[in-house]
PDB file of N, CA and C in Angstrom:
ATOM      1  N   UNK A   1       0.840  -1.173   0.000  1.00  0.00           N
ATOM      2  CA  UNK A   1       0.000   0.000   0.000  1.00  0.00           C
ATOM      3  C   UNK A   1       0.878   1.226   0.000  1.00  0.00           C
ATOM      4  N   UNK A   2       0.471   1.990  -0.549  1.00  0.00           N
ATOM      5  CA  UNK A   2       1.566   3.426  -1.060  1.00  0.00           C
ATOM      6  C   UNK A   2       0.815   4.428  -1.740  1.00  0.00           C
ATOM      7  N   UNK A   3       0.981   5.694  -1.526  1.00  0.00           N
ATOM      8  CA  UNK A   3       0.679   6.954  -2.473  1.00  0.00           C
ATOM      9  C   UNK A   3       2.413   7.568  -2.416  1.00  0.00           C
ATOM     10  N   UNK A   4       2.577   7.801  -3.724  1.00  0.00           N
ATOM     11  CA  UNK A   4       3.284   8.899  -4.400  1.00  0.00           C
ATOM     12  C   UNK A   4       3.608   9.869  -5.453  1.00  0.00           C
ATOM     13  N   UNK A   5       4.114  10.639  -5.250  1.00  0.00           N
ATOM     14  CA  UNK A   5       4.048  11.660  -6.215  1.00  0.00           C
ATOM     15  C   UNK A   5       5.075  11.834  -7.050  1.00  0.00           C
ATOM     16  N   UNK A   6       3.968  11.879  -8.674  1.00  0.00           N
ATOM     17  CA  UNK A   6       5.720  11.545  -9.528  1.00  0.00           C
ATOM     18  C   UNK A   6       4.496  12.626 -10.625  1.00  0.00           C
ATOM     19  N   UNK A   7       5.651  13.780 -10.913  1.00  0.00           N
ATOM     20  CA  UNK A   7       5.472  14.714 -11.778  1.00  0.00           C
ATOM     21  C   UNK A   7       3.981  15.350 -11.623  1.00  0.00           C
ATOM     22  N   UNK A   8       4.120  15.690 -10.370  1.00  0.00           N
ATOM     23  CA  UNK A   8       2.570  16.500  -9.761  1.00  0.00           C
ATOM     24  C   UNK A   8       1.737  15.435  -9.820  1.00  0.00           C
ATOM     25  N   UNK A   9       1.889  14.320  -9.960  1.00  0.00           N
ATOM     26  CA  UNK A   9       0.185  13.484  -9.538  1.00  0.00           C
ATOM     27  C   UNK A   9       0.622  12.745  -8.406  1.00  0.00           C
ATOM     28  N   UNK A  10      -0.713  12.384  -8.196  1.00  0.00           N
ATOM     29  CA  UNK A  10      -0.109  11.580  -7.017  1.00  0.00           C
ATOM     30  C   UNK A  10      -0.528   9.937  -6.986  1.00  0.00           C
ATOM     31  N   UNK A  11       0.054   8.887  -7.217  1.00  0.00           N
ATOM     32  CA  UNK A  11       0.084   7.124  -7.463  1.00  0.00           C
ATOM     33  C   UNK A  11       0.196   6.563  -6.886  1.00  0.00           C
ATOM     34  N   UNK A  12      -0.939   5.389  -7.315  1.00  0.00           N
ATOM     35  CA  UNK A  12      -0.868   4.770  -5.840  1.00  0.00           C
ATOM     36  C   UNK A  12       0.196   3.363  -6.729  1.00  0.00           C
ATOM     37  N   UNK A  13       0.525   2.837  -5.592  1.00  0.00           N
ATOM     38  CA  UNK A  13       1.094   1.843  -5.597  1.00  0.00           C
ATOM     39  C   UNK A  13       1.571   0.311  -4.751  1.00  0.00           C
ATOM     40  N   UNK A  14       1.601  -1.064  -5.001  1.00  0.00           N
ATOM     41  CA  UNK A  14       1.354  -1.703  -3.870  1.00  0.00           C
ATOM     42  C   UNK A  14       0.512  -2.589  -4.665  1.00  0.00           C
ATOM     43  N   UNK A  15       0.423  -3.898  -4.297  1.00  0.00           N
ATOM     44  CA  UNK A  15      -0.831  -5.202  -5.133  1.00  0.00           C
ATOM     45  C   UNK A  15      -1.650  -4.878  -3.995  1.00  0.00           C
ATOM     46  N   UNK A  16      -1.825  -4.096  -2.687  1.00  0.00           N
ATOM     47  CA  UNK A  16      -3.568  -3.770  -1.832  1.00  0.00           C
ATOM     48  C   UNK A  16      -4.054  -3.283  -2.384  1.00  0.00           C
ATOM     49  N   UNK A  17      -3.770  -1.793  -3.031  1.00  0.00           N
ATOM     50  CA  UNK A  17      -4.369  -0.762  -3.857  1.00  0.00           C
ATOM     51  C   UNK A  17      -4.713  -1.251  -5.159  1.00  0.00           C
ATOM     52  N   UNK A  18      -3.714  -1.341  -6.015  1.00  0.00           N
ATOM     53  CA  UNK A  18      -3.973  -1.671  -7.300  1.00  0.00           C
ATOM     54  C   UNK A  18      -4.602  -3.234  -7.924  1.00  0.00           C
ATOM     55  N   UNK A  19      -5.032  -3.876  -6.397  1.00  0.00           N
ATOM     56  CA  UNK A  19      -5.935  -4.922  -6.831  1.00  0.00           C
ATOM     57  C   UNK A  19      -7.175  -4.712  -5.725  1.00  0.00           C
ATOM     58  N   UNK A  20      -7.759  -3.395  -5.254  1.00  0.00           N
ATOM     59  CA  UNK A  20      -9.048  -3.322  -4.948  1.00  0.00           C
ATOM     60  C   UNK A  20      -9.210  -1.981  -5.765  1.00  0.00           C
ATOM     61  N   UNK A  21     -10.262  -2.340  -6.691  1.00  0.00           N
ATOM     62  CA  UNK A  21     -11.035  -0.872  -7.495  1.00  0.00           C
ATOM     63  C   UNK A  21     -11.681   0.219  -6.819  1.00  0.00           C
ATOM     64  N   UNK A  22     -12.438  -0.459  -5.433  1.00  0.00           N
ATOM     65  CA  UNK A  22     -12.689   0.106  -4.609  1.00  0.00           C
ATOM     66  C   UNK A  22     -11.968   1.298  -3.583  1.00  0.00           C
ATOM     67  N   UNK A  23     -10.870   0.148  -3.380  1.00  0.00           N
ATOM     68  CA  UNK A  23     -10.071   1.350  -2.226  1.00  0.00           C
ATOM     69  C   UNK A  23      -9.347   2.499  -2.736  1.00  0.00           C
ATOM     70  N   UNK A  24      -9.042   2.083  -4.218  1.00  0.00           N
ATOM     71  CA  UNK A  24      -8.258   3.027  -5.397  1.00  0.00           C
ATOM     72  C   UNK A  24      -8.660   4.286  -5.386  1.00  0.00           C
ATOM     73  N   UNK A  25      -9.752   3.976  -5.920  1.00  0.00           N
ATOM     74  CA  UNK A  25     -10.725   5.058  -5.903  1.00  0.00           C
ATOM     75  C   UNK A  25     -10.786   6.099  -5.058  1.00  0.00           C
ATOM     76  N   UNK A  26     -11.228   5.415  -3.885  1.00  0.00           N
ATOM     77  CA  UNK A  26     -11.290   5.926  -2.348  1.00  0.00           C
ATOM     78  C   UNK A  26      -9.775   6.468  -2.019  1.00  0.00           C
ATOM     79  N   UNK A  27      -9.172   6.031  -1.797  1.00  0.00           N
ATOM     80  CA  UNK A  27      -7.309   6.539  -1.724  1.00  0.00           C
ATOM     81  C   UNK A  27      -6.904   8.145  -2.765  1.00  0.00           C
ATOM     82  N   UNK A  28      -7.469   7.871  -3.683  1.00  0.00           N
ATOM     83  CA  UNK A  28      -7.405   9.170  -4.470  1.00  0.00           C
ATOM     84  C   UNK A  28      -8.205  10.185  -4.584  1.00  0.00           C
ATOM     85  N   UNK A  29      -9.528   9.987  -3.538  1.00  0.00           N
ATOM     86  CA  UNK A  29     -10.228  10.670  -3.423  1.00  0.00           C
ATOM     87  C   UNK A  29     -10.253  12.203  -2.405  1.00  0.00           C
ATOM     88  N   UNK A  30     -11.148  12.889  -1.614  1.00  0.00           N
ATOM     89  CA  UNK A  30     -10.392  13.772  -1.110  1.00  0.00           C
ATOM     90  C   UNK A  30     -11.190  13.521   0.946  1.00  0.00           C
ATOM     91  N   UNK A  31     -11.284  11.848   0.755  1.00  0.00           N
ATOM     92  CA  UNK A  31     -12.002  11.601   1.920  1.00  0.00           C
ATOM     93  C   UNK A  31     -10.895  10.660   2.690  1.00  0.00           C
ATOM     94  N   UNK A  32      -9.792  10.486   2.224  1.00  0.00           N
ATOM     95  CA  UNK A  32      -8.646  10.120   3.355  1.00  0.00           C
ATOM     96  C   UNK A  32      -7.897  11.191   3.827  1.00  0.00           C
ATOM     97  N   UNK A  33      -7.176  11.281   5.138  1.00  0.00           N
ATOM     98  CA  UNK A  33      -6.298  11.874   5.451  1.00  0.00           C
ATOM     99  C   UNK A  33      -4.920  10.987   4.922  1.00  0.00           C
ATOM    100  N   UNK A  34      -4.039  12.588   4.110  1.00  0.00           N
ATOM    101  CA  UNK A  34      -2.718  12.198   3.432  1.00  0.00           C
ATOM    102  C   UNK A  34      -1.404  12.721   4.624  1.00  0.00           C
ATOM    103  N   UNK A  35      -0.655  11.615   4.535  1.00  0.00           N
ATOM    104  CA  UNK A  35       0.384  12.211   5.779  1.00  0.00           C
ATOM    105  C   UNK A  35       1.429  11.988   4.754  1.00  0.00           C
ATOM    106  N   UNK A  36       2.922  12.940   5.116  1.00  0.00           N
ATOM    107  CA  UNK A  36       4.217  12.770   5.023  1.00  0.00           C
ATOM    108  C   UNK A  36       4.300  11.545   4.754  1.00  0.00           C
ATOM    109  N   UNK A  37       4.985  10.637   4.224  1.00  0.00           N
ATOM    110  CA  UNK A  37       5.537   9.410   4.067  1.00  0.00           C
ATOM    111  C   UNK A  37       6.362   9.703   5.621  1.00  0.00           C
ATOM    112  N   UNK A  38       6.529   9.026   6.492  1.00  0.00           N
ATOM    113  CA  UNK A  38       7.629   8.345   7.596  1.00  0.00           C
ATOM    114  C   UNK A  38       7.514   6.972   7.897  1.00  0.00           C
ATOM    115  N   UNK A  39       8.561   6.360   8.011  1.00  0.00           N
ATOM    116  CA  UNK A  39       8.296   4.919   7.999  1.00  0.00           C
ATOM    117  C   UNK A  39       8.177   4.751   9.835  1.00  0.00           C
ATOM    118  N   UNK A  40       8.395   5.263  10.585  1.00  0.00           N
ATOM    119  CA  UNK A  40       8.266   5.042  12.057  1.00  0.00           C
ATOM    120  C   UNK A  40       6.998   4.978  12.432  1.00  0.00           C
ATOM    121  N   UNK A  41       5.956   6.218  11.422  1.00  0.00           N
ATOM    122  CA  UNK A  41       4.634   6.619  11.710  1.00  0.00           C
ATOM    123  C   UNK A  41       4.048   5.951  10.817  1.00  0.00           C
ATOM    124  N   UNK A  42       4.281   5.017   9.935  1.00  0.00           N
ATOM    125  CA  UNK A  42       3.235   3.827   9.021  1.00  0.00           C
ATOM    126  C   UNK A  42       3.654   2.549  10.010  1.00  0.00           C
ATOM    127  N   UNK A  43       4.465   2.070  10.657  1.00  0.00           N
ATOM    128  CA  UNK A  43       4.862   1.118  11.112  1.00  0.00           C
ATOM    129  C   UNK A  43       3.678   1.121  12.710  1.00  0.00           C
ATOM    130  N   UNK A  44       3.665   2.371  13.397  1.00  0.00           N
ATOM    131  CA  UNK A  44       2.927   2.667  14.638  1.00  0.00           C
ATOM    132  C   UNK A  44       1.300   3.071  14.008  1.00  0.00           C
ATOM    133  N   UNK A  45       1.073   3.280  12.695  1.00  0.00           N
ATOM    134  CA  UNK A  45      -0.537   3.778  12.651  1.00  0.00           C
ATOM    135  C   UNK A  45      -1.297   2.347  13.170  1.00  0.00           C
ATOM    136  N   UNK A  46      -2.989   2.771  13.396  1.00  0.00           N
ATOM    137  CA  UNK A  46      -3.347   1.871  13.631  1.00  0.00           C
ATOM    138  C   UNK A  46      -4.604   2.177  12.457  1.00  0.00           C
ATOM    139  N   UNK A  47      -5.196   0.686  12.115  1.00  0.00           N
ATOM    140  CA  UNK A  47      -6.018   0.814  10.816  1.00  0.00           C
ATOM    141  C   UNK A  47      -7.233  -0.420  10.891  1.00  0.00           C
ATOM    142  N   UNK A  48      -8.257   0.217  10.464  1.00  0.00           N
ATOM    143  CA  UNK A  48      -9.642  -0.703  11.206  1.00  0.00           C
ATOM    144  C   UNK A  48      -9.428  -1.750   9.734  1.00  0.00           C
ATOM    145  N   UNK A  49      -9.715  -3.133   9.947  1.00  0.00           N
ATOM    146  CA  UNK A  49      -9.727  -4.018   8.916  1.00  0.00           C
ATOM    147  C   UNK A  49     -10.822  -4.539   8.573  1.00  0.00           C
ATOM    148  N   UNK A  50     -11.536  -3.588   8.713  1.00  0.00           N
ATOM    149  CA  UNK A  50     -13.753  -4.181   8.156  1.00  0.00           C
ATOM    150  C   UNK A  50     -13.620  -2.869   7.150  1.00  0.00           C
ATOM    151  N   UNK A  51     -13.057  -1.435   6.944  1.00  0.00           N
ATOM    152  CA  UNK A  51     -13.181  -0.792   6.178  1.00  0.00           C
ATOM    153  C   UNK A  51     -11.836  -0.173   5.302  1.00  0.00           C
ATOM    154  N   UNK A  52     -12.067   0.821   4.670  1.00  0.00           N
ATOM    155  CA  UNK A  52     -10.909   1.779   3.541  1.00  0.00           C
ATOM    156  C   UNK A  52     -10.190   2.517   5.178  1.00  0.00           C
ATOM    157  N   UNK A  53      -8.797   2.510   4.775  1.00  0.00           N
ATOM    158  CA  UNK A  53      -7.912   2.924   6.100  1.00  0.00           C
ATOM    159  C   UNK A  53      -8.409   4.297   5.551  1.00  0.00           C
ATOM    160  N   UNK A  54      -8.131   4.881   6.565  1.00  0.00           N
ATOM    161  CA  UNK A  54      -8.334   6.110   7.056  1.00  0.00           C
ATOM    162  C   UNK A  54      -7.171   7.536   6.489  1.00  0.00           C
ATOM    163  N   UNK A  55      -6.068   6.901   6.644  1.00  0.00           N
ATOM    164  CA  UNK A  55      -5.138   7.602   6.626  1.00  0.00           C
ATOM    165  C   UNK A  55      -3.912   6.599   5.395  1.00  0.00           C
ATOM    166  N   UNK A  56      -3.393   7.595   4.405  1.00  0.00           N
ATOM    167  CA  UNK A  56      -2.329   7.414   3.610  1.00  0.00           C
ATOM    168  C   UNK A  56      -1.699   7.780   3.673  1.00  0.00           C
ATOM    169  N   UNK A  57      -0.113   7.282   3.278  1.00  0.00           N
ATOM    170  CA  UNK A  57       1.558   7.675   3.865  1.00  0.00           C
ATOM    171  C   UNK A  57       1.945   8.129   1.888  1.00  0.00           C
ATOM    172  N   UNK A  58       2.370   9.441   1.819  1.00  0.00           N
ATOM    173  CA  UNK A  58       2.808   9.699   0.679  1.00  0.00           C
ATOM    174  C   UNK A  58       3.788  10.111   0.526  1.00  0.00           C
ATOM    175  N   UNK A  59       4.732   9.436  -0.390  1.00  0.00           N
ATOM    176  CA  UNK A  59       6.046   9.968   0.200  1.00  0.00           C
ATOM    177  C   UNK A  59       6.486  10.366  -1.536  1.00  0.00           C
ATOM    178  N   UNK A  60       7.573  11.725  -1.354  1.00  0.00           N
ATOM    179  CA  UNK A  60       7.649  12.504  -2.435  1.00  0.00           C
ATOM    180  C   UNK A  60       8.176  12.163  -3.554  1.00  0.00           C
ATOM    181  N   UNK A  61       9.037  10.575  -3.373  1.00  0.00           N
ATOM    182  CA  UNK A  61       9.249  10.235  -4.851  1.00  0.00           C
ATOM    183  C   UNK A  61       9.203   8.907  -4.716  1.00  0.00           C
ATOM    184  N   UNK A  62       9.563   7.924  -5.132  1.00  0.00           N
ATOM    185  CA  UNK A  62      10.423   6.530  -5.034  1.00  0.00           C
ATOM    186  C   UNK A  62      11.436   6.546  -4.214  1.00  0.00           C
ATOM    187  N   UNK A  63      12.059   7.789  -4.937  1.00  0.00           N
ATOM    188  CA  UNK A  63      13.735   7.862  -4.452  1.00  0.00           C
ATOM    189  C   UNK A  63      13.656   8.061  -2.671  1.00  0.00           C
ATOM    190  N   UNK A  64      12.802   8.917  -2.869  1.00  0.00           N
ATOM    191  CA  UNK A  64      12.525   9.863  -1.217  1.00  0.00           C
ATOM    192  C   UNK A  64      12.304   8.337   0.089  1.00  0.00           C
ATOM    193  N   UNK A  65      11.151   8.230  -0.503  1.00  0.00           N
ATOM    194  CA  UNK A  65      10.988   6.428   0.264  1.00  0.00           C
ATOM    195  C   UNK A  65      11.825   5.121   0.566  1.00  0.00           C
ATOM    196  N   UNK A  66      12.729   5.157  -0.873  1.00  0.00           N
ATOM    197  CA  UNK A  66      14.231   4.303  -0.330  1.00  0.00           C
ATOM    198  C   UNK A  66      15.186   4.970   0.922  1.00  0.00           C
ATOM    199  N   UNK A  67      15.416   6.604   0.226  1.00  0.00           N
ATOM    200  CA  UNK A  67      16.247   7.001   1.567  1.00  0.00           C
ATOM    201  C   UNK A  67      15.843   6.977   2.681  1.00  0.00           C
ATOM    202  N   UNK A  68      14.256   7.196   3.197  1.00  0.00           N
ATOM    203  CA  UNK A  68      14.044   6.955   4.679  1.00  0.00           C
ATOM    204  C   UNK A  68      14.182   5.566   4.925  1.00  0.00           C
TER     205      UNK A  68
END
């Protein structure tokens, strides 16, 4: 599961996302909260598993996400 941003859009990425049509949708929509990519604070979120998480980690490139 992943959002990032490559040349002003923002992509999701991950086989969770890009194999539910549903959550896709929902993830790109403007009804999640988008956080910083940090890997300390995706590792500690907590996320209900009956619905679409709540909150997405977007981090500013590929590149940006290897270095943290």
């Amino acid at each position: 599961f992943g959002l990032c941003r490559q040349e002003g859009q923002l992509k999701a990425f991950g086989a969770g996302l890009l194999s539910s049509f549903g959550e896709l949708q929902y993830c790109l929509s403007d009804k999640p909260e988008l956080r910083e990519f940090e890997p300390k604070a995706t590792g500690e979120q907590k996320y209900p598993i009956t619905e679409y998480q709540p909150v997405y980690f977007v981090a500013n490139s590929f590149e940006d996400a290897k270095e943290k």
